[in-house]
Protein backbone atom coordinates (compact mmCIF):
# COMPACT_ATOMS: atom_id res chain seq x y z
CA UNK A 1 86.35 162.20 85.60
CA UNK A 2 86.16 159.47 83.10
CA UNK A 3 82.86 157.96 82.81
CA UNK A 4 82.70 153.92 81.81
CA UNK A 5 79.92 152.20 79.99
CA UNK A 6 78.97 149.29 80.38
CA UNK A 7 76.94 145.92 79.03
CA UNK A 8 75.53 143.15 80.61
CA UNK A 9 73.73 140.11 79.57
CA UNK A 10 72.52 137.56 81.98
CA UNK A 11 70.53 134.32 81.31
CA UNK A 12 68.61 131.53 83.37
CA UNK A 13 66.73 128.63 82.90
CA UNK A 14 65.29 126.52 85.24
CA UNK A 15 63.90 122.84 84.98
CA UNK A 16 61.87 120.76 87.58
CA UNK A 17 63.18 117.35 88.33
CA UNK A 18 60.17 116.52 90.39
CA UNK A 19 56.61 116.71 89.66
CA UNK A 20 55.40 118.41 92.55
CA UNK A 21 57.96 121.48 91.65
CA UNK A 22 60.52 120.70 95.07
CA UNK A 23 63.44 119.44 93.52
CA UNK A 24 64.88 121.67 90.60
CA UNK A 25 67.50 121.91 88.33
CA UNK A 26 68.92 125.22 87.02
CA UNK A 27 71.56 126.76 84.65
CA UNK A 28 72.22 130.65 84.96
CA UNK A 29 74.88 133.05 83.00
CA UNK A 30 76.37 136.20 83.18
CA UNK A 31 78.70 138.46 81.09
CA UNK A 32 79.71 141.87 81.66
CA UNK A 33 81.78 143.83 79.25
CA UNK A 34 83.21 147.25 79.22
CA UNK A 35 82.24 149.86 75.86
CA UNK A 36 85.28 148.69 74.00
CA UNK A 37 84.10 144.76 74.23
CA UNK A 38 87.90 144.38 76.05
CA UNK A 39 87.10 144.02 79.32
CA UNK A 40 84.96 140.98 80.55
CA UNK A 41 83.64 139.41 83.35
CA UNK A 42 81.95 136.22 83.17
CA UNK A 43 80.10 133.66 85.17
CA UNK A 44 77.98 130.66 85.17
CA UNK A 45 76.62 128.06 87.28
CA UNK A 46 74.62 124.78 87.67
CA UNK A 47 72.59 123.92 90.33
CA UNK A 48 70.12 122.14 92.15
CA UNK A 49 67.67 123.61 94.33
CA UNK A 50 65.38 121.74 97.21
CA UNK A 51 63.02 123.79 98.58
CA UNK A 52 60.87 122.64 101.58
CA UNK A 53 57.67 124.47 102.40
CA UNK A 54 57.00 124.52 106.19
CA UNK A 55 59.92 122.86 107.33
CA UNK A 56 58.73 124.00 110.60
CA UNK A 57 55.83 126.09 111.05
CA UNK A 58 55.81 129.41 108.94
CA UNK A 59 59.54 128.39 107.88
CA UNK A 60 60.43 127.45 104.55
CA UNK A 61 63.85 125.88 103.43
CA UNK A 62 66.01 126.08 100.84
CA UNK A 63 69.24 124.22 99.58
CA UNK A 64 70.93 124.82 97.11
CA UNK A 65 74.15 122.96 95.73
CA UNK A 66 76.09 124.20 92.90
CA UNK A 67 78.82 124.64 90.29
CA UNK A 68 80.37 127.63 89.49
CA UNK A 69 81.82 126.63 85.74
CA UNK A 70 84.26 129.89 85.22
CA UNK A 71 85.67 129.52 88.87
CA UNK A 72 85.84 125.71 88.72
CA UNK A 73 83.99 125.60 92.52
CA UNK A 74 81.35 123.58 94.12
CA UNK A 75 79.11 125.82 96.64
CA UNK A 76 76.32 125.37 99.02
CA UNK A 77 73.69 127.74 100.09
CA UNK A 78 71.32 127.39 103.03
CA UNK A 79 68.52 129.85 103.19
CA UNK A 80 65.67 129.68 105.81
CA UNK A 81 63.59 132.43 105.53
CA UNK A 82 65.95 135.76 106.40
CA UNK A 83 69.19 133.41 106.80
CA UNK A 84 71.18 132.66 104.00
CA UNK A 85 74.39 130.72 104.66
CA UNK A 86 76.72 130.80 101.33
CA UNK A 87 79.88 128.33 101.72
CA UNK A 88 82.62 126.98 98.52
CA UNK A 89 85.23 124.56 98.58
CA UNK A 90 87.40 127.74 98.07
CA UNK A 91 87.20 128.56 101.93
CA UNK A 92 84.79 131.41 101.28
CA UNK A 93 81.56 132.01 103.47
CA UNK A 94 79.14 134.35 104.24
CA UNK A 95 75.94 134.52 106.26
CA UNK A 96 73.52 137.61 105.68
CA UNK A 97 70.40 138.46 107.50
CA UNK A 98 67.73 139.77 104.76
CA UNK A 99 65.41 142.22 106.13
């Protein structure tokens, strides 16, 4: 059995747009590489993120719209509470239920 090594760096930074913290922008990284430094995976976004405390009651809200800058895709991503929605311009979608 051959066993792999591997190295990953990730980064993020966020900054608020609005002063009472609702309306953010952030800019997140990610490179994996294998033990020889020949295999790589990379990714890296942009986003903005609205989040909406008590939307309804005891339900928050949260949108976020994006770039993904190695796969050249916009995204969206829905999220109220347990329900996350994740849709691209690619076609792809998922929805997950977290418990």
């Amino acid at each position: 059995m051959k066993k792999a090594l591997r190295y990953s760096v990730r980064g993020k930074k966020s900054f608020s747009v609005t002063t009472d913290l609702c309306l953010n922008f952030q800019i997140k990284g990610r490179c994996d590489v294998d033990q020889e430094f020949q295999q790589r995976e990379s990714s890296g976004a942009a986003e903005f993120i609205w989040d909406v405390t008590n939307f309804n009651k005891d339900q928050d809200l949260r949108i976020k719209v994006g770039y993904e800058a190695f796969e050249k895709v916009p995204y969206v991503q829905i999220r109220e509470n347990n329900w996350t929605l994740n849709v691209d311009l690619k076609g792809r979608w998922n929805v997950r239920y977290g418990l």
